[in-house]
Protein backbone atom coordinates (compact mmCIF):
# COMPACT_ATOMS: atom_id res chain seq x y z
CA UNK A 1 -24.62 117.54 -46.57
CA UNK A 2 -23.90 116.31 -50.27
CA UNK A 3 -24.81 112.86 -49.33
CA UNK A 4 -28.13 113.42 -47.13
CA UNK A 5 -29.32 115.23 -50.25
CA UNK A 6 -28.18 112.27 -52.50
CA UNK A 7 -30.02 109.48 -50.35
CA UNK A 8 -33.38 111.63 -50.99
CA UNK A 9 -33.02 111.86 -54.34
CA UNK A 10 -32.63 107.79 -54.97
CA UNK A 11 -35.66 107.77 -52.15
CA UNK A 12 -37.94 109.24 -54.53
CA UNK A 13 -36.62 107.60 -57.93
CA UNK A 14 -37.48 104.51 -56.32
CA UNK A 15 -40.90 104.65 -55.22
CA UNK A 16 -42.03 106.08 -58.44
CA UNK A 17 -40.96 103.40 -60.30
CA UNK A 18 -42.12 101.01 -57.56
CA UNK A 19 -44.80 98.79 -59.15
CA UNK A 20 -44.76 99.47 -62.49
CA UNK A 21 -42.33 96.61 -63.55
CA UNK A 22 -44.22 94.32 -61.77
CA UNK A 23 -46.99 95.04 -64.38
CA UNK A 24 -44.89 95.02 -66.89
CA UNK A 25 -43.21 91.61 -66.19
CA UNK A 26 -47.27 90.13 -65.83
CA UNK A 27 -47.85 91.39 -69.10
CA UNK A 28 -44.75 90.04 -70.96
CA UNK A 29 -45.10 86.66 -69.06
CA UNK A 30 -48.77 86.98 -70.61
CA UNK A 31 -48.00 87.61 -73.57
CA UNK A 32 -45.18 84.73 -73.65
CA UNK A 33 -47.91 81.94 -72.58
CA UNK A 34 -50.51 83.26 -74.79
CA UNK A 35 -47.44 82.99 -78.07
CA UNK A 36 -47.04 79.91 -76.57
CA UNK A 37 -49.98 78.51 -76.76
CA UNK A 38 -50.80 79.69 -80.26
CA UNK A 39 -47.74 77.97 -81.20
CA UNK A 40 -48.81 74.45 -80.10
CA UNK A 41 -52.31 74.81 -81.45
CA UNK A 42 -50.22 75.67 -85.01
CA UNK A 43 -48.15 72.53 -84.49
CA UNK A 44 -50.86 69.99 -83.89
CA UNK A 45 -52.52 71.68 -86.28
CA UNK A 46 -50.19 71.03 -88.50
CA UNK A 47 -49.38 67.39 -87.85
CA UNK A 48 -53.14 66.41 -88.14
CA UNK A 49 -52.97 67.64 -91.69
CA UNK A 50 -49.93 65.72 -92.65
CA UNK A 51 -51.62 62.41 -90.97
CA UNK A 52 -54.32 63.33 -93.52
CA UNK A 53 -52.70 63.94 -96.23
CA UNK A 54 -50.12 60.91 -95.75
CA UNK A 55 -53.30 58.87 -96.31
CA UNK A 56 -55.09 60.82 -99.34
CA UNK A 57 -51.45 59.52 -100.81
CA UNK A 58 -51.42 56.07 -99.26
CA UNK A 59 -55.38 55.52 -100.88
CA UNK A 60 -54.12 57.20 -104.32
CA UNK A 61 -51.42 54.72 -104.80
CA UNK A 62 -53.71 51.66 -103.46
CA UNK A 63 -56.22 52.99 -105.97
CA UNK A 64 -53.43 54.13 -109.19
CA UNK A 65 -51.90 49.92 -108.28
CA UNK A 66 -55.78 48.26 -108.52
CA UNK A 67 -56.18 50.23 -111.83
CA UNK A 68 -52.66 49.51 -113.26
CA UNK A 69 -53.08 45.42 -112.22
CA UNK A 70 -56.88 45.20 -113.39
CA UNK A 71 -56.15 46.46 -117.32
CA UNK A 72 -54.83 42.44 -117.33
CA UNK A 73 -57.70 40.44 -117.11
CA UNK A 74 -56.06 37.72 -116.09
CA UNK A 75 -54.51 38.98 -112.86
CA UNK A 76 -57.17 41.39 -111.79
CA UNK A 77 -59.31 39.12 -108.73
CA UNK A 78 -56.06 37.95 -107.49
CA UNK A 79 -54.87 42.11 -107.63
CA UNK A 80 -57.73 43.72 -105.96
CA UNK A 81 -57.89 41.05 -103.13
CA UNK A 82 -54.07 41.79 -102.39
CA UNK A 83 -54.49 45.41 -102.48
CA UNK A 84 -57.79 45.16 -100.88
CA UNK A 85 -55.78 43.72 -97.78
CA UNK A 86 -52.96 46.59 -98.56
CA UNK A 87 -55.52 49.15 -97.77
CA UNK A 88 -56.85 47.39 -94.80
CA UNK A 89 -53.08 47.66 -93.26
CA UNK A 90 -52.13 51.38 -94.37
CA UNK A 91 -55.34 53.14 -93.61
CA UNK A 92 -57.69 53.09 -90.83
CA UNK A 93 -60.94 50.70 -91.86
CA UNK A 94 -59.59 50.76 -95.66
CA UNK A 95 -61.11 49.04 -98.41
CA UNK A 96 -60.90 49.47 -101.69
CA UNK A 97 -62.76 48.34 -104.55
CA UNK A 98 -63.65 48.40 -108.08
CA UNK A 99 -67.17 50.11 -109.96
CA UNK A 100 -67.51 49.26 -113.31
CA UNK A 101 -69.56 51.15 -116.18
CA UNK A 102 -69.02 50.15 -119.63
CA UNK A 103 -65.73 50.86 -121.17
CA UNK A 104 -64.93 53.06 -117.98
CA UNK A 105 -63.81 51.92 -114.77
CA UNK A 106 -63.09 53.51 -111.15
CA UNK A 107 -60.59 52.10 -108.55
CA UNK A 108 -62.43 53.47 -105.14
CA UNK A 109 -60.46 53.36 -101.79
CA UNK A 110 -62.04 54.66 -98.35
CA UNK A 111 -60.72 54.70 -95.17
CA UNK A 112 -62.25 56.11 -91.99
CA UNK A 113 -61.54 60.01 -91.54
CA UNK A 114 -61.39 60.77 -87.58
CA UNK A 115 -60.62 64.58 -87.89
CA UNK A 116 -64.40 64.30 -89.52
CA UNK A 117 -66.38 61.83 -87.44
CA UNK A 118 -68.82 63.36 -86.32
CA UNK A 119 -69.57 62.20 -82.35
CA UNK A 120 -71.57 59.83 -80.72
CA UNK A 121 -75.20 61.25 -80.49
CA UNK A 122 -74.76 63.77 -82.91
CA UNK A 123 -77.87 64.71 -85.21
CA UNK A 124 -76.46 66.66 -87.27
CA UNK A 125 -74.10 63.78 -88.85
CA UNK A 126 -72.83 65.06 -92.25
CA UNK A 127 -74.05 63.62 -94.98
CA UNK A 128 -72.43 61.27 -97.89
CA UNK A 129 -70.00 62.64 -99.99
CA UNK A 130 -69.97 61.61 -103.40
CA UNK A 131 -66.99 59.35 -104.62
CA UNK A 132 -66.94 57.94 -108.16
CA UNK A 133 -70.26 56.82 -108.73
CA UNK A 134 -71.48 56.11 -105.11
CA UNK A 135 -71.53 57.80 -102.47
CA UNK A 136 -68.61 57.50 -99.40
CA UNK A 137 -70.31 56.64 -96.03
CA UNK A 138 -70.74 59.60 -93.47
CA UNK A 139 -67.24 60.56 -91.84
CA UNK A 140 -65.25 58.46 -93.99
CA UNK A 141 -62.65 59.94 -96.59
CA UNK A 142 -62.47 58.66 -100.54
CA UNK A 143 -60.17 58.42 -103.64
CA UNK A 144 -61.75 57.26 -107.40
CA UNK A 145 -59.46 56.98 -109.97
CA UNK A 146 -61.28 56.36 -113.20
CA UNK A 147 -59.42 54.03 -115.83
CA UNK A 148 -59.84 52.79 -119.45
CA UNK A 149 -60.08 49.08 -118.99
């Protein structure tokens, strides 16, 4: 009699708890993906702004070189035509060039900024950013280091 009364009480424990773990699993499995996913978005996230900022640096050493090599007269075509070709190599469309005003000079490098491209077709294309003394074309990035020549 002991066990007949034992097998109905496990009968009704277990269809209580029945579907409610099933839920439960759903949700955690939810929850996982969604983490998950978050995650990833941080990552790339993350990597796109080191790409960036790897070339900010790359274009402020082209542009500190062209205005430590131009204080020599002498030496200062020959200079910005090497590093000219320097920033076509390390940064995507690079150039880099010099703007002169009086005593005060700027060594300007811009490369092409794809996280800020705006797409094809798009009217509402941002408009130039100011860099040194002229203004950087629409969805390219900039560095002007000004220099005593």
């Amino acid at each position: 009699m002991r066990q007949h009364a034992f097998k109905t009480g496990l009968r009704v424990h277990a269809s209580t708890c029945n579907g409610s773990s099933l839920i439960e699993v759903m949700l955690a499995v939810a929850l996982v993906a969604v983490s998950a996913l978050g995650l990833i978005a941080v990552q790339v996230w993350i990597a796109r702004e080191a790409r960036a900022m790897t070339l900010r640096e790359s274009a402020a050493w082209i542009a500190d070189s062209i205005a430590e090599a131009t204080r020599t007269p002498s030496t200062g075509d020959v200079a910005l035509n090497q590093w000219r070709t320097w920033a076509s190599v390390l940064l995507p469309h690079g150039d880099a060039s010099i703007g002169e005003s009086g005593a005060v000079a700027a060594a300007r490098v811009t490369w092409a900024s794809v996280r800020d491209r705006p797409a094809l077709g798009d009217a509402s294309a941002q408009p130039a950013e100011p860099c040194g003394d002229v203004d950087a074309p629409a969805g390219s990035s900039c560095v002007a280091l000004a220099f005593a020549k």
